[in-house]
C-alpha atoms as a PDB file:
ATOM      1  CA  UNK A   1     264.431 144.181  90.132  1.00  0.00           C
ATOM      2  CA  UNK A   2     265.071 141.781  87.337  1.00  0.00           C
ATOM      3  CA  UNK A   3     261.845 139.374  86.929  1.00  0.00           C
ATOM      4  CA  UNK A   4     262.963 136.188  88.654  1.00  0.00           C
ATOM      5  CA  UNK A   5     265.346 137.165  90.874  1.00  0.00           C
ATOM      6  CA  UNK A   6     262.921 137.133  93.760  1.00  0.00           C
ATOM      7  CA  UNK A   7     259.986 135.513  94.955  1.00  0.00           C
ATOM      8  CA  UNK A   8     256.840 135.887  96.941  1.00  0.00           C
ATOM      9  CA  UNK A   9     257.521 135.450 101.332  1.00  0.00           C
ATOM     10  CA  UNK A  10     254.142 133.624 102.446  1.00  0.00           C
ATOM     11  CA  UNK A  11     253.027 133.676 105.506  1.00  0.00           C
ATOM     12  CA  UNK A  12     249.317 131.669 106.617  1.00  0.00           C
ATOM     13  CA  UNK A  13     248.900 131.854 102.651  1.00  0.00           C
ATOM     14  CA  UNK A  14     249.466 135.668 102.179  1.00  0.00           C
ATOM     15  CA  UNK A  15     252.247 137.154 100.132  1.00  0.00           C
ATOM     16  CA  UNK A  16     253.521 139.533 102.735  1.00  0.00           C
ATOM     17  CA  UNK A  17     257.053 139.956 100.872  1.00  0.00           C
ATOM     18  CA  UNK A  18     259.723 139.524  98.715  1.00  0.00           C
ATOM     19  CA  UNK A  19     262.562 137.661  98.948  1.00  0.00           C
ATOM     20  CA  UNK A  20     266.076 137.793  96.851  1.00  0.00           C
ATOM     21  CA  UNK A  21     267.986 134.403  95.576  1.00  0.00           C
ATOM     22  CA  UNK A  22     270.928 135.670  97.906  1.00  0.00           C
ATOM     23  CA  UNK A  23     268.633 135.914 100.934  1.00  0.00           C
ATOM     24  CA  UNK A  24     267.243 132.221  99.941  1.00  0.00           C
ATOM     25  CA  UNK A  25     270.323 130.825  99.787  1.00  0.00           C
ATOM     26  CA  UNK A  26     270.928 131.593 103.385  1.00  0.00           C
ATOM     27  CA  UNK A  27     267.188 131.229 104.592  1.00  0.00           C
ATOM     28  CA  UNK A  28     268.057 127.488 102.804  1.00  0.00           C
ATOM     29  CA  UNK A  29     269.725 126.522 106.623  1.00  0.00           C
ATOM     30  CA  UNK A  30     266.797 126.813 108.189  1.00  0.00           C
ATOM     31  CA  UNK A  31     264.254 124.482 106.414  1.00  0.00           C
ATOM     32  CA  UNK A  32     262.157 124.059 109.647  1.00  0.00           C
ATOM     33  CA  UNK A  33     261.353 127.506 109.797  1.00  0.00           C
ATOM     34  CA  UNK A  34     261.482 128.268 105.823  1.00  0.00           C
ATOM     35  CA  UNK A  35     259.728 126.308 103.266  1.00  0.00           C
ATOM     36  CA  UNK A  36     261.446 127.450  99.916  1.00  0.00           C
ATOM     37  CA  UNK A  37     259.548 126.304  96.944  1.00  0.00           C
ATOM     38  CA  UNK A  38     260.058 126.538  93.164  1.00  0.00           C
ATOM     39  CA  UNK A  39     257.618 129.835  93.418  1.00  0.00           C
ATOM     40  CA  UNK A  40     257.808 131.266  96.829  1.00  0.00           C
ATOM     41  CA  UNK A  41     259.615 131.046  99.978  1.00  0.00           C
ATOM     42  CA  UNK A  42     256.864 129.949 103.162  1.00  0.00           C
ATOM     43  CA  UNK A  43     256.969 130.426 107.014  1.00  0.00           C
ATOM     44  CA  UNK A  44     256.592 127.043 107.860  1.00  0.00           C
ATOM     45  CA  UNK A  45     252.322 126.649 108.198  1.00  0.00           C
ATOM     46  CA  UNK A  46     252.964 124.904 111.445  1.00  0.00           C
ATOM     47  CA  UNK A  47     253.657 128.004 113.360  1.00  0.00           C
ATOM     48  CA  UNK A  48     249.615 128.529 114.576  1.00  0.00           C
ATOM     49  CA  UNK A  49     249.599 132.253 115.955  1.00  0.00           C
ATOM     50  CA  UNK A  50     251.324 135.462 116.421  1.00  0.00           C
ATOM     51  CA  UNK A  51     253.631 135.152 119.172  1.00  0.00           C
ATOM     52  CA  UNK A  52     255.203 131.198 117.585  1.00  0.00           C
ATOM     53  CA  UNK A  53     256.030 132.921 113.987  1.00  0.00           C
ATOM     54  CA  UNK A  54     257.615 136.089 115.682  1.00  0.00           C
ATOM     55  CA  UNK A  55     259.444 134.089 117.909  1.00  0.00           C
ATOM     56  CA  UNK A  56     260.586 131.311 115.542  1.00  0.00           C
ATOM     57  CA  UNK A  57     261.644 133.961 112.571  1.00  0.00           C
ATOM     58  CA  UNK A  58     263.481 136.290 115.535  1.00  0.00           C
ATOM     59  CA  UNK A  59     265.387 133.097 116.440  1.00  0.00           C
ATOM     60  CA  UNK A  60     266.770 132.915 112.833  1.00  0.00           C
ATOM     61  CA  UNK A  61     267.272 136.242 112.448  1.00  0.00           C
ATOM     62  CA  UNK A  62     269.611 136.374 115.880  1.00  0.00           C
ATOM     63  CA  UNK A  63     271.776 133.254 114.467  1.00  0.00           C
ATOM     64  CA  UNK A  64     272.077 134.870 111.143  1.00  0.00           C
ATOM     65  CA  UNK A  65     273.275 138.359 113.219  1.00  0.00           C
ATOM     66  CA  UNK A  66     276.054 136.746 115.231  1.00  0.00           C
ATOM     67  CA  UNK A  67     277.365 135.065 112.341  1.00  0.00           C
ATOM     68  CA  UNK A  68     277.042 138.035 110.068  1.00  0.00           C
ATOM     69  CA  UNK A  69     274.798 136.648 107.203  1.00  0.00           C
ATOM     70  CA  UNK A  70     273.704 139.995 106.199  1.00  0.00           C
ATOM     71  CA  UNK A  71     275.371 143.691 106.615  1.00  0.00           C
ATOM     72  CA  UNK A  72     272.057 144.981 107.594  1.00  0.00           C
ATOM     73  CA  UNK A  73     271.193 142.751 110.499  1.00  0.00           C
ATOM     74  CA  UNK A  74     274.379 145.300 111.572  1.00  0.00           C
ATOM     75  CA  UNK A  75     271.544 147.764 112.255  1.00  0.00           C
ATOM     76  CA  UNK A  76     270.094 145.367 114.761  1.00  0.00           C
ATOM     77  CA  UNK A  77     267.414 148.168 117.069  1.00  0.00           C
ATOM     78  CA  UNK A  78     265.363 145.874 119.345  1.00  0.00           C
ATOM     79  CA  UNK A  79     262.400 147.917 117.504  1.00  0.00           C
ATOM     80  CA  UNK A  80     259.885 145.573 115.872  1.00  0.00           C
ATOM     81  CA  UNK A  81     257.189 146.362 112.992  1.00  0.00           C
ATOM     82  CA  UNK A  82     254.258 144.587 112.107  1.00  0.00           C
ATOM     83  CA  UNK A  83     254.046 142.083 109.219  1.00  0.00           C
ATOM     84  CA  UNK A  84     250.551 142.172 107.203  1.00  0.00           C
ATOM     85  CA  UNK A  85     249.182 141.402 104.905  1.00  0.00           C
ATOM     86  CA  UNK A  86     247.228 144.440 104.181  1.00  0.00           C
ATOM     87  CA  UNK A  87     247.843 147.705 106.748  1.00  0.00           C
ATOM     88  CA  UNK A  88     244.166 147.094 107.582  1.00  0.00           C
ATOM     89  CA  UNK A  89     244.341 143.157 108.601  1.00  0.00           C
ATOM     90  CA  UNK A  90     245.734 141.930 111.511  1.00  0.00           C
ATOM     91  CA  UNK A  91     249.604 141.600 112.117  1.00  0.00           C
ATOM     92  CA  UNK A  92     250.755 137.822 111.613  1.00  0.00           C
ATOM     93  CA  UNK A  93     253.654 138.395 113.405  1.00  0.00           C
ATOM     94  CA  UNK A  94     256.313 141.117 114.048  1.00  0.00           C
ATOM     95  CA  UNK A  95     260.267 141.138 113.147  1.00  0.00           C
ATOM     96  CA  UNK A  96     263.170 143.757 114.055  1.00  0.00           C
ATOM     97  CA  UNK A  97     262.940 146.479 111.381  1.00  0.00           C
ATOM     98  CA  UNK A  98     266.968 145.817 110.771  1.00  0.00           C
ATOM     99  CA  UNK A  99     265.632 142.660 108.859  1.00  0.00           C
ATOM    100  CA  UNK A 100     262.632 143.595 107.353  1.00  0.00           C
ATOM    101  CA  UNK A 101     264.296 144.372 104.110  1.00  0.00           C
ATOM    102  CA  UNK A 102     265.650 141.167 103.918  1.00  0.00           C
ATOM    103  CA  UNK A 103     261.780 139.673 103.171  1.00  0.00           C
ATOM    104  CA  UNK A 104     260.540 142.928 101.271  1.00  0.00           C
ATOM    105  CA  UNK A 105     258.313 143.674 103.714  1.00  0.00           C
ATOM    106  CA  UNK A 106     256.268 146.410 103.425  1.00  0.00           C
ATOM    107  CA  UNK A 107     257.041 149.435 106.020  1.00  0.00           C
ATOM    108  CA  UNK A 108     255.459 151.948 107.410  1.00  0.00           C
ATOM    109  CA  UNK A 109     256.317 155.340 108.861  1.00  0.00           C
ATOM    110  CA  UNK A 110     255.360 158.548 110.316  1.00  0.00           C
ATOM    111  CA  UNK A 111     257.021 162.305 108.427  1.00  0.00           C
ATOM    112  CA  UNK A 112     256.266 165.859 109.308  1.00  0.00           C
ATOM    113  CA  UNK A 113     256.537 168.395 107.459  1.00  0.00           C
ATOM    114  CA  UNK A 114     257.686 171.659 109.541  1.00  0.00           C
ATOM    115  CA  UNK A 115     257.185 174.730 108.023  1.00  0.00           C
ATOM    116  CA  UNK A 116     256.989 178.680 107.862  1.00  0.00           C
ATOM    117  CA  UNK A 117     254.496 181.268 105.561  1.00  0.00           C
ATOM    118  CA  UNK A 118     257.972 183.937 106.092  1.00  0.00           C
ATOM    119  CA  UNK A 119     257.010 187.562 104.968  1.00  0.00           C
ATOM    120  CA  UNK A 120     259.960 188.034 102.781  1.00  0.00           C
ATOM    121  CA  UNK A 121     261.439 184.595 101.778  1.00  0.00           C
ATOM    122  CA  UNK A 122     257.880 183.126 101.413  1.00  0.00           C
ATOM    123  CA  UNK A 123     257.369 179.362 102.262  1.00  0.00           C
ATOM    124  CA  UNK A 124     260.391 177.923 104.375  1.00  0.00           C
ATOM    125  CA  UNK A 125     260.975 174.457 105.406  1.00  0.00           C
ATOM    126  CA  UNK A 126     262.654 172.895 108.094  1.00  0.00           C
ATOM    127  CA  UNK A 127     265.188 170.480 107.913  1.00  0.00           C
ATOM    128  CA  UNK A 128     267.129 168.826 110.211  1.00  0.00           C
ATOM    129  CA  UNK A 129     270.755 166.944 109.963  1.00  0.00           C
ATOM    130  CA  UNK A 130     271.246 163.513 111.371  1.00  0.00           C
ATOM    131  CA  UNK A 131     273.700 162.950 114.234  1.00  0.00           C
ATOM    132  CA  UNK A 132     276.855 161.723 112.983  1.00  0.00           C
ATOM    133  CA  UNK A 133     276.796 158.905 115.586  1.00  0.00           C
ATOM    134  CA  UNK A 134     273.702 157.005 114.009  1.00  0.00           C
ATOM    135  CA  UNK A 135     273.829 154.012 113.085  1.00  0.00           C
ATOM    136  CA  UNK A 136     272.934 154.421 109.606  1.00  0.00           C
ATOM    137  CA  UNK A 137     272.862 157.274 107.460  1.00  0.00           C
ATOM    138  CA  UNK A 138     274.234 159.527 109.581  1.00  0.00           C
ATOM    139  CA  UNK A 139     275.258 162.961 108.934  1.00  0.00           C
ATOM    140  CA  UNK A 140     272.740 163.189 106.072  1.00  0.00           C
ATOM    141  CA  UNK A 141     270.338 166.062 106.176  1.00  0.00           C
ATOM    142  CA  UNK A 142     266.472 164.596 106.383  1.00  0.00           C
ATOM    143  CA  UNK A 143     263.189 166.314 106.562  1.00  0.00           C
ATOM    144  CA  UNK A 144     262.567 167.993 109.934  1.00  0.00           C
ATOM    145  CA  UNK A 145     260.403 165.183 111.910  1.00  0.00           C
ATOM    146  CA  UNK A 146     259.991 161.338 111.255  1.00  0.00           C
ATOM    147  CA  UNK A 147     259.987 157.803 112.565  1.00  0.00           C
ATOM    148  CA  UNK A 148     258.916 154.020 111.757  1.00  0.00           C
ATOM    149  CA  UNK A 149     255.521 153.023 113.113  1.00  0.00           C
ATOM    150  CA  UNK A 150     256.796 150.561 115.490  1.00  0.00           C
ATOM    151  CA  UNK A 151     254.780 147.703 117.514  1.00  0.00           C
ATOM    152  CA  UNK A 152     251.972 149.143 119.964  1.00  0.00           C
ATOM    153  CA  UNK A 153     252.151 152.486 118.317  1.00  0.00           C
ATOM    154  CA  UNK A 154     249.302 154.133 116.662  1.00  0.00           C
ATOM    155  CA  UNK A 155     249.952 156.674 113.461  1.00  0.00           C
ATOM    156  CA  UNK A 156     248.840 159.802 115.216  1.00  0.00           C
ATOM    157  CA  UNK A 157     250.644 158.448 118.413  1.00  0.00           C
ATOM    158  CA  UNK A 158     254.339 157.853 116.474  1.00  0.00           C
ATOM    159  CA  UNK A 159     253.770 161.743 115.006  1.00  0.00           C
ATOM    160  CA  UNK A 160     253.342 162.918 118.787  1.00  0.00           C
ATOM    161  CA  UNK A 161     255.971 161.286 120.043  1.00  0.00           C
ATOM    162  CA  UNK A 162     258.543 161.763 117.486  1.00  0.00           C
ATOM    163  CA  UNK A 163     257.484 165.193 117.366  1.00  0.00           C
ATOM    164  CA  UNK A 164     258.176 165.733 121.461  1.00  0.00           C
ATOM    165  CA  UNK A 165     262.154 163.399 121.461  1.00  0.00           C
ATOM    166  CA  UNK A 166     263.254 165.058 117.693  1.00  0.00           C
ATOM    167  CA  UNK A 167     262.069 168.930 118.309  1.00  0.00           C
ATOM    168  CA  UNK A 168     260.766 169.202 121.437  1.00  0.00           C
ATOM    169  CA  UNK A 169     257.725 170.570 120.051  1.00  0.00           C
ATOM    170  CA  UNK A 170     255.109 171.686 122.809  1.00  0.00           C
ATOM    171  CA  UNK A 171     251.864 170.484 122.917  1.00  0.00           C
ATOM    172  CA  UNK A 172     249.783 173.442 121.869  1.00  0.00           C
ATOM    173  CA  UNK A 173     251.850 173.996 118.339  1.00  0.00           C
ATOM    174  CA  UNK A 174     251.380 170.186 117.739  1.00  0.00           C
ATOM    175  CA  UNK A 175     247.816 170.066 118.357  1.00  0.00           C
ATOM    176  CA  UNK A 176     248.409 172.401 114.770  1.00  0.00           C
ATOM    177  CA  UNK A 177     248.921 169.321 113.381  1.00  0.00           C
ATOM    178  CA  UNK A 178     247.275 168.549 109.967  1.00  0.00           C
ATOM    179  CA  UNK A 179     246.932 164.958 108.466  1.00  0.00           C
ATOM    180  CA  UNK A 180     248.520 165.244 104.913  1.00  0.00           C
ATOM    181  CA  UNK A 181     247.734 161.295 103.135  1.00  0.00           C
ATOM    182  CA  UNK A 182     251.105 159.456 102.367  1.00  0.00           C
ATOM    183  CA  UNK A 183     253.401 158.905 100.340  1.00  0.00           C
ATOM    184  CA  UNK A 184     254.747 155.218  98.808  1.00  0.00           C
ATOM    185  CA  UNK A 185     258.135 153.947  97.439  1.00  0.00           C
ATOM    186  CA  UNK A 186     260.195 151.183  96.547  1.00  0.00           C
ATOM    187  CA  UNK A 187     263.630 151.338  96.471  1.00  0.00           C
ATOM    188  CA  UNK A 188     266.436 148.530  96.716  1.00  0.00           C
ATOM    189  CA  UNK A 189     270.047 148.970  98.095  1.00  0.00           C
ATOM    190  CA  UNK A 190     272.595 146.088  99.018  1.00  0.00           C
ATOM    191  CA  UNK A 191     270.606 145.969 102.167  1.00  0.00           C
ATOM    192  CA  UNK A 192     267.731 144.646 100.369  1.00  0.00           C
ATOM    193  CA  UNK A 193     264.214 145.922  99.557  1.00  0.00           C
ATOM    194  CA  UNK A 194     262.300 148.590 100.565  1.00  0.00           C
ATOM    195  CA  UNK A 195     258.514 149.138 100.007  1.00  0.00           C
ATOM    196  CA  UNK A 196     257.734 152.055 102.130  1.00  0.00           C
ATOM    197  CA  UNK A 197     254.638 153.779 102.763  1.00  0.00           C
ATOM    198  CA  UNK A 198     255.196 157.029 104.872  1.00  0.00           C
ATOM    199  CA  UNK A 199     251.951 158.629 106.752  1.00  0.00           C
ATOM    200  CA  UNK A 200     252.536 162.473 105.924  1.00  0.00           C
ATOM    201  CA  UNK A 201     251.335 165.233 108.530  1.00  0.00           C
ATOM    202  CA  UNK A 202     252.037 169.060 107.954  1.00  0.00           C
ATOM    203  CA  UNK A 203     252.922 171.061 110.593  1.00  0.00           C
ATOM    204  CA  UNK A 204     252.866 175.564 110.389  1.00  0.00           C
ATOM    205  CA  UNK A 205     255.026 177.147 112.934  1.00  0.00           C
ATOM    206  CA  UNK A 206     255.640 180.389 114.049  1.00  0.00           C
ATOM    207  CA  UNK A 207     258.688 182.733 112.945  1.00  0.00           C
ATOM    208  CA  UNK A 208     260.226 182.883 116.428  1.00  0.00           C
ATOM    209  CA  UNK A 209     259.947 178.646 117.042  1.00  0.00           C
ATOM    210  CA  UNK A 210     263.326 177.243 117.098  1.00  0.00           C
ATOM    211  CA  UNK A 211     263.218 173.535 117.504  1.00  0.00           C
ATOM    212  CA  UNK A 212     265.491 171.252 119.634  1.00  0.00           C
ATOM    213  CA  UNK A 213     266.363 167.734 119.738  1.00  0.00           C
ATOM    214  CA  UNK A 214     266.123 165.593 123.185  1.00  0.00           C
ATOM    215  CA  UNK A 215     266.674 161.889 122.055  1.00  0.00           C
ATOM    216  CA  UNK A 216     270.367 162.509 120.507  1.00  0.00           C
ATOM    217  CA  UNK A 217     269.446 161.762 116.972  1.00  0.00           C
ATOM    218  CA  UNK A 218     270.106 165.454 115.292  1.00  0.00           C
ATOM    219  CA  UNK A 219     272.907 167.311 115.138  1.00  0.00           C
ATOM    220  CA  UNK A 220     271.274 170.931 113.997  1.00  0.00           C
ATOM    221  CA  UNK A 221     268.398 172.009 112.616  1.00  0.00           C
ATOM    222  CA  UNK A 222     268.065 174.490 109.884  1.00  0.00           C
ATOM    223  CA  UNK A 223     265.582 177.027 107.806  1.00  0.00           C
ATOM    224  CA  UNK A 224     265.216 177.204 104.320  1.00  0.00           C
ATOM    225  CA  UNK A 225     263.554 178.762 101.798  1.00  0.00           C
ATOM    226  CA  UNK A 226     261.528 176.177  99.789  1.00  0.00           C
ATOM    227  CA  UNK A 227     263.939 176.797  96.130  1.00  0.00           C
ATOM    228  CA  UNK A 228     267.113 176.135  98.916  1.00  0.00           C
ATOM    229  CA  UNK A 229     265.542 173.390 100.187  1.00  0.00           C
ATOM    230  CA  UNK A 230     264.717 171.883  96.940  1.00  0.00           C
ATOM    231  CA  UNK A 231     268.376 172.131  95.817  1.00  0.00           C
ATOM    232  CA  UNK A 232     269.583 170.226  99.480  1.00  0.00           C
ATOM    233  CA  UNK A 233     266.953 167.519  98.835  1.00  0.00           C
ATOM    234  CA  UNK A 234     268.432 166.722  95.602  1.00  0.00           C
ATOM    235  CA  UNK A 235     272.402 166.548  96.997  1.00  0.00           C
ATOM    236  CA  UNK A 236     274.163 163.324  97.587  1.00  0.00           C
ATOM    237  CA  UNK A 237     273.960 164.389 101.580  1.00  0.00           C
ATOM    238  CA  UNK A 238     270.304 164.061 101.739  1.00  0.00           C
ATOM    239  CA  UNK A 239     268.791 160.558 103.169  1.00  0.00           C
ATOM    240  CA  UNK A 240     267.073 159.146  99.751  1.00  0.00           C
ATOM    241  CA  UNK A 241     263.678 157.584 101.685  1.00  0.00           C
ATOM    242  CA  UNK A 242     262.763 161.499 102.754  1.00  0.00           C
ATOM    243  CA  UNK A 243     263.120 162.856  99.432  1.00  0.00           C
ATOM    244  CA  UNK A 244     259.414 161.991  98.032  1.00  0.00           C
ATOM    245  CA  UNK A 245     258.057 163.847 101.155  1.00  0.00           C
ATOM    246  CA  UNK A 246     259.857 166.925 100.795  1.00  0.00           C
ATOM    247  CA  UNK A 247     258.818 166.445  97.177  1.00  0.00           C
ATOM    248  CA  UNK A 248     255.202 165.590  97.471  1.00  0.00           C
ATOM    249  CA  UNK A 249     254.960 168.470 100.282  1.00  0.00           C
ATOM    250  CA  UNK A 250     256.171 171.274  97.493  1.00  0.00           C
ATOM    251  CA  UNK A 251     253.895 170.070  94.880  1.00  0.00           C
ATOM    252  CA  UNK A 252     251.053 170.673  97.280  1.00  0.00           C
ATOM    253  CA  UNK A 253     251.920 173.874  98.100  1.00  0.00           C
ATOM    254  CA  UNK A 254     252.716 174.586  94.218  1.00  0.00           C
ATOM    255  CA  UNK A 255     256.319 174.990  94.664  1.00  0.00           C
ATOM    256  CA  UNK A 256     256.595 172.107  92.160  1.00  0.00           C
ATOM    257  CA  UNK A 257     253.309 172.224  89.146  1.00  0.00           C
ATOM    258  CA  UNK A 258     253.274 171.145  85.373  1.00  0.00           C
ATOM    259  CA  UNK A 259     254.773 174.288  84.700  1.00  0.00           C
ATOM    260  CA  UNK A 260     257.561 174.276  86.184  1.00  0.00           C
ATOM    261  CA  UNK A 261     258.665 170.496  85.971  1.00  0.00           C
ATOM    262  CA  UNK A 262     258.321 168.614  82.514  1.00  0.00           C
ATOM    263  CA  UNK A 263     257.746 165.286  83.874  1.00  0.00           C
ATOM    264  CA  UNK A 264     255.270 166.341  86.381  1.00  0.00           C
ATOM    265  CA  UNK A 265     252.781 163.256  85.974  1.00  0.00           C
ATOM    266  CA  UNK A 266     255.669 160.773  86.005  1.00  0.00           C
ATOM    267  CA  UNK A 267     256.968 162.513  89.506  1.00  0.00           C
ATOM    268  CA  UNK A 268     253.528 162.022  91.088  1.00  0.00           C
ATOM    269  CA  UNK A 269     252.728 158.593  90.156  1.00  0.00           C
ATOM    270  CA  UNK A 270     256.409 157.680  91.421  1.00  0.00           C
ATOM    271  CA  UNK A 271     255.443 159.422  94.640  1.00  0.00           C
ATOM    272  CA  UNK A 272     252.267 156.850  95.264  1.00  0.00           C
ATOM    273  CA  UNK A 273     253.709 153.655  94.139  1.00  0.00           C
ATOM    274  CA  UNK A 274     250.739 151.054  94.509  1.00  0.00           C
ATOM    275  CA  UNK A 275     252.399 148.715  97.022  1.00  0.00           C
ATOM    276  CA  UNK A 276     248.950 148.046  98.785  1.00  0.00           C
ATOM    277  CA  UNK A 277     247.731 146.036  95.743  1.00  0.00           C
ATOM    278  CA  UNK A 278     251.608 144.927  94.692  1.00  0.00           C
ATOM    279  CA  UNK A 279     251.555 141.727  96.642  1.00  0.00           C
ATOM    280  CA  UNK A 280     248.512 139.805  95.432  1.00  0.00           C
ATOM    281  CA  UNK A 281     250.269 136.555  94.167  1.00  0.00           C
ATOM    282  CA  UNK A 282     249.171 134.525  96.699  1.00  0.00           C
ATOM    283  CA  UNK A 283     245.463 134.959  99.021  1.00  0.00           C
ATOM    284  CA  UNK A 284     244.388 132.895 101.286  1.00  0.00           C
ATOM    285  CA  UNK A 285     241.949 130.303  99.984  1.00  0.00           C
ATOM    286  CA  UNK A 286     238.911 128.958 101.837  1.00  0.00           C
ATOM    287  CA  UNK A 287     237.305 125.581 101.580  1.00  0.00           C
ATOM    288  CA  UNK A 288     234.641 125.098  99.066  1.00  0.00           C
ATOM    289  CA  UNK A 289     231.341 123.296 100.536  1.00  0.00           C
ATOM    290  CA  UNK A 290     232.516 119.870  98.301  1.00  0.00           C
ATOM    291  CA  UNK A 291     235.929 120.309 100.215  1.00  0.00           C
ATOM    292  CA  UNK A 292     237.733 121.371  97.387  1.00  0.00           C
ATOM    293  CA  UNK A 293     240.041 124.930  97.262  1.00  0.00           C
ATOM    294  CA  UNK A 294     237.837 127.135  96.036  1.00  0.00           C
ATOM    295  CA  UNK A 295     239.036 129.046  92.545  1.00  0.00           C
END
C-alpha cells in the first residue's frame, strides 16, 4: 500500500477498516450511508444499532452488485462475517464476506492442519485440491481443512463443522483435535484488501484414514511428505491465503528452523502480522465531566 492511497472505514468512532480511493469514489453515491471526509470514510453515525448499519451497508452493497461496481461483489455467498472493532468487542454490524475486502476489514477463519507421523516417509501432510467449479480459486491445491468464521459460528464450532462437509471426518478422530494459535496476514489483490487472521488447529490421523468430501468443494485429496508438500505450497497452483499455515505448521514441527532457512526471523514475524493493534487511528472518545472530548 502506498501511504495515502487509503483511509481509515469508521464505524460508531472505531477504525474497523481500510478503504482505497477507487472504492471511495464509488462509495461517493451514497453520501447518506457514507460520510467521506478529508481523513476517513464514516458509516453515517445515525445508524443507532446492529441490525440498521447491516442493513443500510447490505443495501449498498446489493446496488453496487447488480450494476457491477466491483469484480468481487461477483463472489456474492449470502455468508456474512462480523465487523469489530477488536475480535473481543462486540460486532457493530455484519456484511457478505464477498465485500469485506472492499473496506479492509479484518477476517477471520478457521485451518486444520491434517497430518501423519508415517514410518518411512516421516511427517506427511494432507492436502486437498479445490473443485474446479468454485467460485473463486478453483482448482488450486489448499491445505487439507478450512473455512471463514461466519455469523453465529463459534471458532471451535466452524473447525467441527468444516471438518464433518470437507473430509467427513468422524467424531472420535476429531475430538484429536489440538488448538494450534493463529496465524495473521495482509495481502492486497485487485479485489481489494485482505487482513486475515486464521485460527490454526492440528489434527494427527491414522495411516489407514482416507478422507472424503460431502459439500462439493474438493476435487481429491492427497498425501505428502512434508519436503513434497513444501515444494506444492510454493507453486503458482497453490491458493496464496493457505500458504502461511502450511508454513507456520512446518516450522513447528521443525521442518522449517534457522538452519535450514536464512531468513528465518523475517518468515515468522510475516507469519503474525500485528493486525489486532493495526487499526488504532481512530477510538471511541467519551465525554469528559466539563463536557469536553476527553484527550
Amino acid at each position: 500500500l502506498q501511504q495515502g492511497d487509503c483511509r481509515p472505514f469508521i464505524v460508531e468512532g472505531y477504525q474497523v477498516g481500510l478503504v482505497r480511493q477507487d472504492v471511495m469514489k464509488q462509495l461517493m453515491r451514497y453520501p447518506d450511508v457514507f460520510h467521506i471526509q478529508p481523513d476517513s470514510v464514516e458509516l453515517n453515525p445515525a445508524f443507532r444499532d446492529y441490525d440498521e448499519r447491516s442493513s443500510r451497508v447490505e443495501a449498498v452493497l446489493r446496488e453496487c452488485r447488480s450494476n457491477n461496481m466491483f469484480v468481487t461483489l461477483k463472489g456474492w455467498r449470502e455468508e456474512c462475517f462480523e465487523v469489530r472493532s477488536v475480535f473481543s468487542n462486540n460486532s457493530l454490524l455484519k456484511m457478505d464476506r464477498s465485500a469485506t475486502c472492499l473496506f479492509g476489514i479484518r477476517n477471520y477463519g478457521v485451518d486444520i492442519n491434517g497430518y501423519v507421523m508415517d514410518p518411512e516417509k516421516g511427517l506427511c501432510i494432507w492436502l486437498q485440491r479445490r473443485s474446479k467449479f468454485r467460485s473463486m480459486r478453483a482448482g488450486l491445491w489448499n491445505l487439507w481443512v478450512g473455512g471463514g468464521l461466519s455469523v453465529g459460528y463459534g471458532i471451535l464450532e466452524t473447525a467441527i463443522k468444516e471438518a464433518a462437509e470437507e473430509a467427513s471426518i468422524p467424531p472420535e478422530l476429531i475430538a484429536k483435535l489440538r488448538p494450534a494459535g493463529s496465524v495473521s496476514f495482509f495481502f492486497e489483490s485487485e479485489r481489494g484488501l485482505f487482513p486475515n487472521t486464521e485460527f490454526v488447529f492440528d489434527l494427527e490421523l491414522p495411516a489407514d484414514f482416507l478422507p472424503s468430501n460431502s459439500d462439493g468443494e474438493v476435487e481429491t485429496f492427497e498425501l505428502l511428505p512434508a519436503n513434497e508438500a513444501l515444494e506444492k505450497v510454493f507453486s503458482s497452483e497453490f491458493k496464496t491465503t493457505s500458504c502461511p499455515v502450511v508454513l507456520d505448521f512446518l516450522i513447528r514441527h521443525g521442518l522449517i528452523s534457522p538452519e535450514t532457512e536464512p531468513n528465518f526471523p523475517q518468515l515468522v514475524e510475516l507469519l503474525h502480522v500485528p493486525l489486532q493493534s493495526l487499526y488504532t487511528r481512530h477510538r471511541k472518545q467519551n465525554p469528559a465531566e466539563n463536557g469536553q472530548n476527553s484527550i
